[in-house]
Protein backbone atom coordinates (compact mmCIF):
# COMPACT_ATOMS: atom_id res chain seq x y z
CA UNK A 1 67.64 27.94 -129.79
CA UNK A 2 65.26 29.10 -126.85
CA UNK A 3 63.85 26.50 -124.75
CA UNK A 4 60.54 26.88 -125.81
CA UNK A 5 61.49 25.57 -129.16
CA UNK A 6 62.78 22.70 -127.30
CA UNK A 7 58.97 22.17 -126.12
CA UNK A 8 57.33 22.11 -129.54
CA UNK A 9 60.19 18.95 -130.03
CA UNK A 10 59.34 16.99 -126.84
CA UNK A 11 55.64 17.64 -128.16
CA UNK A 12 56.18 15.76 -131.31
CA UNK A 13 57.89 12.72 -129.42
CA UNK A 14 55.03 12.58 -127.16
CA UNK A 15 52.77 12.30 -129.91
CA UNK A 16 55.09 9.68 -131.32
CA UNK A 17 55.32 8.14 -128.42
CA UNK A 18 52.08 7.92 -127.16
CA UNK A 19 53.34 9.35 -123.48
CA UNK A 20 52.11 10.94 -121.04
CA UNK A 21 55.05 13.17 -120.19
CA UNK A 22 58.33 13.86 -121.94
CA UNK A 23 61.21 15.50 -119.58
CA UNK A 24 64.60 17.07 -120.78
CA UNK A 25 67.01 17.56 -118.31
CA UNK A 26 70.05 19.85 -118.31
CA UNK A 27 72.93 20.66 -116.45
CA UNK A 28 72.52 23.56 -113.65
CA UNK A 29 75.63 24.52 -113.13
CA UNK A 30 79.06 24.23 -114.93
CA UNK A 31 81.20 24.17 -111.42
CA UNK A 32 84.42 22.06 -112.22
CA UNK A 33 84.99 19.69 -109.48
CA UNK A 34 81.79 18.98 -107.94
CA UNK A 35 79.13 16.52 -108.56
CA UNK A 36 76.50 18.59 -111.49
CA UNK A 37 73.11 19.48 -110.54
CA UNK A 38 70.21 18.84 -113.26
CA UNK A 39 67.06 20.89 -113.58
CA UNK A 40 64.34 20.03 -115.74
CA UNK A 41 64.50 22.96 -118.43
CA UNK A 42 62.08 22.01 -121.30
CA UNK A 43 58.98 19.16 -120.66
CA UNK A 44 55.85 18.33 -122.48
CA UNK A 45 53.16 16.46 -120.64
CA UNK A 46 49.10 15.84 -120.63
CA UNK A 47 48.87 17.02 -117.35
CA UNK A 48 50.15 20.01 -115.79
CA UNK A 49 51.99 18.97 -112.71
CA UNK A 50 55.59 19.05 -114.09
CA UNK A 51 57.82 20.81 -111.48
CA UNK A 52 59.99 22.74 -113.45
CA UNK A 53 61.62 23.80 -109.99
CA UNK A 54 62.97 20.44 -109.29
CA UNK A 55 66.64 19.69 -109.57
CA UNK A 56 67.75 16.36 -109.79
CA UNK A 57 71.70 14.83 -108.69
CA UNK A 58 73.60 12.38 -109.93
CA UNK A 59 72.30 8.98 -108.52
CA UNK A 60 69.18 10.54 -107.29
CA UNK A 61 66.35 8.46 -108.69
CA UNK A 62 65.75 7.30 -111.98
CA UNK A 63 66.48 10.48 -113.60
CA UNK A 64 69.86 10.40 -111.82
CA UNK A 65 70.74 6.71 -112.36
CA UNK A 66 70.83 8.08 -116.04
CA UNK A 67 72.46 10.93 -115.64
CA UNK A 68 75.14 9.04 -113.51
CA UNK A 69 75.64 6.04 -115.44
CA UNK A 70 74.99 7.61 -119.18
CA UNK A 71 72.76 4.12 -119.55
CA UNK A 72 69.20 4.10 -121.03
CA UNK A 73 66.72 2.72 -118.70
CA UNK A 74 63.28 0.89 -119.05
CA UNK A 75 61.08 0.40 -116.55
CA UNK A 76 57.88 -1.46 -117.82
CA UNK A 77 56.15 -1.59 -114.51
CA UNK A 78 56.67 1.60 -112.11
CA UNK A 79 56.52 0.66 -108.42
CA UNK A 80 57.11 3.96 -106.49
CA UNK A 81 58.28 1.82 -103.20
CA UNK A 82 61.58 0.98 -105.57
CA UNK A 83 61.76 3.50 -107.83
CA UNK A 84 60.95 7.77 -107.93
CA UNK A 85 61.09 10.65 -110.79
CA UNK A 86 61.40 13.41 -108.85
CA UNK A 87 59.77 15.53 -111.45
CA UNK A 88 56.03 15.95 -110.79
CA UNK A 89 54.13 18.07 -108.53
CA UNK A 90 51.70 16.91 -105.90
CA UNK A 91 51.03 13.02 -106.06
CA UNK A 92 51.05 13.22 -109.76
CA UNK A 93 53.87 10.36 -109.96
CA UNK A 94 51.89 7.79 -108.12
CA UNK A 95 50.03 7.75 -111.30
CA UNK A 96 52.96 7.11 -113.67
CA UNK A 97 53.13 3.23 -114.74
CA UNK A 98 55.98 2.99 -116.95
CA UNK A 99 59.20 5.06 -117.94
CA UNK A 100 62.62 5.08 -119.95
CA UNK A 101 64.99 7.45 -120.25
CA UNK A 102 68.47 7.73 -121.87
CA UNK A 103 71.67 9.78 -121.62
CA UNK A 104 72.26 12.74 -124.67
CA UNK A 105 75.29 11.92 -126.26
CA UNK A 106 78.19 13.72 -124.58
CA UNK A 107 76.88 12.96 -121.34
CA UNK A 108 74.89 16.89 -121.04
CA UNK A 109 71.68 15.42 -119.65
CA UNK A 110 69.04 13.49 -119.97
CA UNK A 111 65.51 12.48 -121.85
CA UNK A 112 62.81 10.58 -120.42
CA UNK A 113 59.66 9.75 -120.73
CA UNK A 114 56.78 7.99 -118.62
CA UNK A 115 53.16 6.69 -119.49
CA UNK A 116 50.14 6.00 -117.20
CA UNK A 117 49.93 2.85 -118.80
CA UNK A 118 52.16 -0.30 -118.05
CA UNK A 119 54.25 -2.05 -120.58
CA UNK A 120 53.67 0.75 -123.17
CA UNK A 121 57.24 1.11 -124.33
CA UNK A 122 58.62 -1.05 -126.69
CA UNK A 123 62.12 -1.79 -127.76
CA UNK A 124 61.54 0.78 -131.10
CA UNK A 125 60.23 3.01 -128.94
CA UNK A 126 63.48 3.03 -126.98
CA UNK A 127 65.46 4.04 -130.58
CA UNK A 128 63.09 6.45 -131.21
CA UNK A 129 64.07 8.33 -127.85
CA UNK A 130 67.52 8.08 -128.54
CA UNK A 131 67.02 9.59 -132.32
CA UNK A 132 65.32 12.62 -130.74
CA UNK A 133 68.08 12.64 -127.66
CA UNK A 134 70.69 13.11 -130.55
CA UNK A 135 69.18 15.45 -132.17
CA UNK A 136 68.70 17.57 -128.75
CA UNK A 137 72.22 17.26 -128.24
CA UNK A 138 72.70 18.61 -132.07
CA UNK A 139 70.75 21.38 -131.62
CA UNK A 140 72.69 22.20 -128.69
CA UNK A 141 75.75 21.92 -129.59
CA UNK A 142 75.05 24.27 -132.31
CA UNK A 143 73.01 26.83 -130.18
CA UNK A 144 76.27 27.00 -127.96
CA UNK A 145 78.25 27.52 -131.07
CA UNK A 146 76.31 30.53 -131.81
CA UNK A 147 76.01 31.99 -128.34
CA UNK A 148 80.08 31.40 -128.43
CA UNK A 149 80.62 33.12 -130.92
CA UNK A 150 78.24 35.92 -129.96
CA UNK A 151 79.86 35.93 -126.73
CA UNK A 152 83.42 36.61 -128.26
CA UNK A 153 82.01 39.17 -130.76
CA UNK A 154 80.86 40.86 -127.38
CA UNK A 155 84.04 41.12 -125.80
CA UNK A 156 86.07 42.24 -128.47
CA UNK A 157 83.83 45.26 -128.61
CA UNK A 158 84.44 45.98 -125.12
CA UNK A 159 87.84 45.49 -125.34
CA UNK A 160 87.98 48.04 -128.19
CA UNK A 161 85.49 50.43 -125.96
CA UNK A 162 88.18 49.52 -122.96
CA UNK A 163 91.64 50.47 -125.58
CA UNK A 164 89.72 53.40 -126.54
CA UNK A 165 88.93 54.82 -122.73
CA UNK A 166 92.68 56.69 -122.24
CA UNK A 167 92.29 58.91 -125.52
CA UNK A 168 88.88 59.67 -124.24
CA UNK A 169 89.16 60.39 -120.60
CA UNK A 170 92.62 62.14 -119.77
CA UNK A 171 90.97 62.08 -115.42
CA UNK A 172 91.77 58.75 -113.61
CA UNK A 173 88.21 59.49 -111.95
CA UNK A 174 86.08 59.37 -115.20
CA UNK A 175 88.93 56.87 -116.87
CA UNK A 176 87.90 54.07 -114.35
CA UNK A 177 83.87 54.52 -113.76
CA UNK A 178 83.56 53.88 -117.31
CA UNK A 179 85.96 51.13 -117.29
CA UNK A 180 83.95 49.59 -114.46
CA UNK A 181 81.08 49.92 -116.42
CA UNK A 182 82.20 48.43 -119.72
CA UNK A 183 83.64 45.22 -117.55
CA UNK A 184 80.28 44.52 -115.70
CA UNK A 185 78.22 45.21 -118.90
CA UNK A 186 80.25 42.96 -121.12
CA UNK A 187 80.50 40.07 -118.15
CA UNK A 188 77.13 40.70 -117.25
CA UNK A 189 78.90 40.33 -113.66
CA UNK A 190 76.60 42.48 -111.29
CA UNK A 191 79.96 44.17 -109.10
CA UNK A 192 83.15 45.05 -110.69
CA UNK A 193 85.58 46.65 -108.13
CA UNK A 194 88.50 47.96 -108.28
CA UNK A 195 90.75 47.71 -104.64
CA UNK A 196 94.32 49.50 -104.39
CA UNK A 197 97.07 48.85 -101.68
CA UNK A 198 97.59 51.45 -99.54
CA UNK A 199 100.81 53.79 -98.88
CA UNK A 200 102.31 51.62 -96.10
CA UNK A 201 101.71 48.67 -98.28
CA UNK A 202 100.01 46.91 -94.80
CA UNK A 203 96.59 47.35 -96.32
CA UNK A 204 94.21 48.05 -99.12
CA UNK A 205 91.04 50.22 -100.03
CA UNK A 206 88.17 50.82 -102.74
CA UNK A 207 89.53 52.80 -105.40
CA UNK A 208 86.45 52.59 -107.66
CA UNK A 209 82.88 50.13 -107.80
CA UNK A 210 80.70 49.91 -110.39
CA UNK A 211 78.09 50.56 -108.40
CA UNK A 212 77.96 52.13 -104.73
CA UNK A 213 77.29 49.01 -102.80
CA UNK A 214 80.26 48.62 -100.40
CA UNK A 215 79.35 51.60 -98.43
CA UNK A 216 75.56 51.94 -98.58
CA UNK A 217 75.89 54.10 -95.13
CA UNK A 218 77.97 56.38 -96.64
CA UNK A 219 81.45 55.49 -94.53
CA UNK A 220 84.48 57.46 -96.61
CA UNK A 221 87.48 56.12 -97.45
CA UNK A 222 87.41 52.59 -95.59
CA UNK A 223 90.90 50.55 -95.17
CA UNK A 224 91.15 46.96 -94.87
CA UNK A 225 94.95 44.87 -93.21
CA UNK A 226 95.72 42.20 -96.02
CA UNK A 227 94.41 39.40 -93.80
CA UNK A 228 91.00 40.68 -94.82
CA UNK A 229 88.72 39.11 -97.39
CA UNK A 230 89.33 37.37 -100.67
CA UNK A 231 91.09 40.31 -101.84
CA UNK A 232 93.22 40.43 -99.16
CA UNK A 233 94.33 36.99 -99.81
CA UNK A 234 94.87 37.94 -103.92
CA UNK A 235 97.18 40.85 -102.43
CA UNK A 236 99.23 38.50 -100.28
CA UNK A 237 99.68 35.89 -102.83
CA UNK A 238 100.09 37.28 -106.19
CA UNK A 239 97.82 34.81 -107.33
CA UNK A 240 94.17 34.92 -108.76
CA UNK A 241 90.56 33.42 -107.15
CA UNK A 242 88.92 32.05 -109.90
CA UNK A 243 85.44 30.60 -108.04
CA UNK A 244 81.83 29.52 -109.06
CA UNK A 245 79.67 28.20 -106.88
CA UNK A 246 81.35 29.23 -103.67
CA UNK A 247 80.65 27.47 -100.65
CA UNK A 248 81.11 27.86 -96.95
CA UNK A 249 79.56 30.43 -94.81
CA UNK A 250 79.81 34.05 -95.18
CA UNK A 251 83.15 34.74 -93.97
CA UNK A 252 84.60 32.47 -96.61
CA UNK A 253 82.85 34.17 -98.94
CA UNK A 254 83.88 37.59 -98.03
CA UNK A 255 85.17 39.83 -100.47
CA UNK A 256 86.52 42.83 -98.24
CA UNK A 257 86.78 42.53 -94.83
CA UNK A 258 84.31 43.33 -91.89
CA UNK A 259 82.11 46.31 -92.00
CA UNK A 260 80.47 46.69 -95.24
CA UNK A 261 77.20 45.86 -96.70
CA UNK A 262 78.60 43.26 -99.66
CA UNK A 263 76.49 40.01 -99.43
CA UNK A 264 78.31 36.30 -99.73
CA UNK A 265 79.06 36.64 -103.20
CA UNK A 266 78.56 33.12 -105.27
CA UNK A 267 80.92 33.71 -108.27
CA UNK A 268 84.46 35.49 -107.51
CA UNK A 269 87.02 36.80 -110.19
CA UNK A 270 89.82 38.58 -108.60
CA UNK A 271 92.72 39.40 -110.34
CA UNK A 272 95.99 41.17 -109.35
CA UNK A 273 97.40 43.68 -110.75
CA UNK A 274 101.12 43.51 -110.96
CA UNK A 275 102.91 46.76 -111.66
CA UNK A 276 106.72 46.72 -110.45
CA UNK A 277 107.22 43.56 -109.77
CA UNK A 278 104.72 43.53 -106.89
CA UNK A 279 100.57 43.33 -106.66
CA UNK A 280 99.50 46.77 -106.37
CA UNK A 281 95.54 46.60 -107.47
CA UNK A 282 92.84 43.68 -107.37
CA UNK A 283 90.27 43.53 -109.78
CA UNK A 284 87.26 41.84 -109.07
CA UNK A 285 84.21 40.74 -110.80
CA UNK A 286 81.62 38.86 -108.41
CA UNK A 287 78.05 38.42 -108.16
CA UNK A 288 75.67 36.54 -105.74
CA UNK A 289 74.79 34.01 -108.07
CA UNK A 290 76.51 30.87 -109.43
CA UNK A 291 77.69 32.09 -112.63
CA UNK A 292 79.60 29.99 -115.57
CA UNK A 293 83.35 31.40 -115.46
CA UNK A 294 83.79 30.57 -119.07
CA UNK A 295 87.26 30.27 -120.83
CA UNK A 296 86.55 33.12 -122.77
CA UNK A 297 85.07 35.60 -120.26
CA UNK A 298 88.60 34.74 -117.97
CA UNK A 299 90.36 35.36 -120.97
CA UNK A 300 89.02 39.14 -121.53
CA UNK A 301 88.95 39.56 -117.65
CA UNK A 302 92.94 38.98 -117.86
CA UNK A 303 93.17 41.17 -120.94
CA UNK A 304 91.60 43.83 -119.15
CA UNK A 305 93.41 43.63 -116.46
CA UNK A 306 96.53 43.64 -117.93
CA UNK A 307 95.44 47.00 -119.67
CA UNK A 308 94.46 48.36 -116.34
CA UNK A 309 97.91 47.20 -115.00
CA UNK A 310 99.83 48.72 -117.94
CA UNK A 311 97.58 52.44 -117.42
CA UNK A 312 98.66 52.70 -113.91
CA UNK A 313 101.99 51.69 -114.45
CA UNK A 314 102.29 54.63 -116.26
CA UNK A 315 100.86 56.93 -113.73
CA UNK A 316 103.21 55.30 -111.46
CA UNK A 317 106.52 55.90 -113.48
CA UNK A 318 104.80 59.71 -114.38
CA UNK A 319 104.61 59.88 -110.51
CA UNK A 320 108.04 59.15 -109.48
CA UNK A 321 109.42 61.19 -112.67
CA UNK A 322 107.76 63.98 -111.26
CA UNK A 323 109.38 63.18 -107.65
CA UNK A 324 112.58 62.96 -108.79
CA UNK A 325 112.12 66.37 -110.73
CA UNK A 326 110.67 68.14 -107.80
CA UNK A 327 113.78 66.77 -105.30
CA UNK A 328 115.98 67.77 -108.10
């Protein structure tokens, strides 16, 4: 369901309701181990001051308390010197008199509502919110269904598209720019790369990018030592980066090393690619916005990988086969 369905529902409870405002707040970002951020994503009012900009923390005003505590909350008589929204533009709020607000079930955000009158919510008002805060969470729970399943219907297409790329492109060249392409379409990841360690094994390069954005300047086949970047750090320890949200400054966002025009990516996917026993190719999806690593897009990032491990294991075996027949 789009949002602005979710407006024509927070109309009807502020008709109900007699309010001034009605305010749905939903979680910003999915990031696993850090306090959630709130924005306001779907609101109804009288006025037009509702700043749909505003983000709003855990334990951050009364919006937060809620969000924090997963308590309904009355207040009869506002008194902004105790209490602040958080919500409204300007010095809209110092009109507001009265609010409540309550938790959807599940704990995925908050509705609220405020008046310009004191004392204008009563105790059935209060149920009535949390009727309408159920169904919210209803109607979410089945939108996400459907964009699930969408989601997984997606990526088993691409996944055919990706099985189907070695009867269709016999050149490693045109073999992994559509590959590329099919992983950042599918994702909807802005930068899929591809890096490759290097002959001595004491360092790495690009093999392929989706698109040209390493090298803007035009600088030809760049090498990076191991100690550089997130990849770098994939390649020494055989072990995936799975980040949203990154923080830090730029160098600990860095996905190569010094030199080239990549910004401080947000979200990081790298993956290795183990072929003999040993890490012999990263794959990375990033992009430079905080981006919900979901269970299933790790899942087909992993398959994919895997493929790509298994297509240049081959060329690797084909390689030394054709070594050991020359030396013969």
């Amino acid at each position: 369901m789009q949002l602005s369905n979710y407006d024509r529902i927070l109309a009807i409870l502020g008709s109900v309701l007699n309010a001034y405002s009605i305010s749905l707040f939903l979680p910003l970002s999915e990031s696993q181990g850090k306090e959630k951020v709130y924005c306001l994503a779907s609101g109804f009012s009288l006025g037009h001051s509702l700043d749909f900009s505003a983000d709003v923390r855990e334990g951050m005003g009364l919006v937060g308390w809620i969000l924090r505590h997963g308590q309904a909350l009355l207040v009869s008589n506002f008194d902004r010197r105790q209490n602040f929204l958080g919500y409204y533009r300007g010095n809209e709020e110092q009109h507001i008199k009265a609010f409540m607000g309550c938790a959807l079930p599940g704990g995925g955000g908050a509705l609220c509502a405020d008046s310009k009158r004191q004392y204008s919510f009563s105790e059935q008002d209060q149920k009535m919110l949390h009727l309408f805060a159920d169904l919210i969470a209803r109607l979410l729970g089945k939108t996400q269904e459907l964009e699930d399943g969408a989601q997984a219907l997606r990526y088993y297409a691409a996944f055919r598209a990706v099985s189907d790329l070695r009867r269709r492109h016999s050149r490693w060249a045109d073999f992994l720019r559509n590959f590329l392409d099919i992983l950042a379409g599918a994702t909807t990841f802005s930068y899929v790369l591809l890096c490759t360690r290097d002959s001595t094994g004491e360092g790495y390069g690009i093999e392929g990018e989706n698109i040209p954005l390493a090298f803007k300047s035009g600088a030809k086949d760049p090498a990076f030592p191991m100690s550089a970047g997130l990849v770098g750090w994939v390649f020494r320890n055989n072990a995936q980066i799975c980040g949203e949200g990154l923080e830090g400054g730029p160098e600990a966002r860095q996905l190569l090393g010094k030199g080239t025009d990549l910004p401080p990516f947000q979200t990081v996917f790298a993956l290795p690619l183990i072929i003999q026993s040993k890490t012999r190719g990263v794959l990375c999806l990033a992009d430079e916005n905080p981006l919900p690593l979901t269970e299933a897009t790790r899942d087909f990032a992993r398959m994919a990988a895997e493929h790509l491990s298994l297509f240049l294991e081959n060329l690797f075996v084909k390689c030394r086969l054709r070594d050991l027949h020359r030396s013969g």
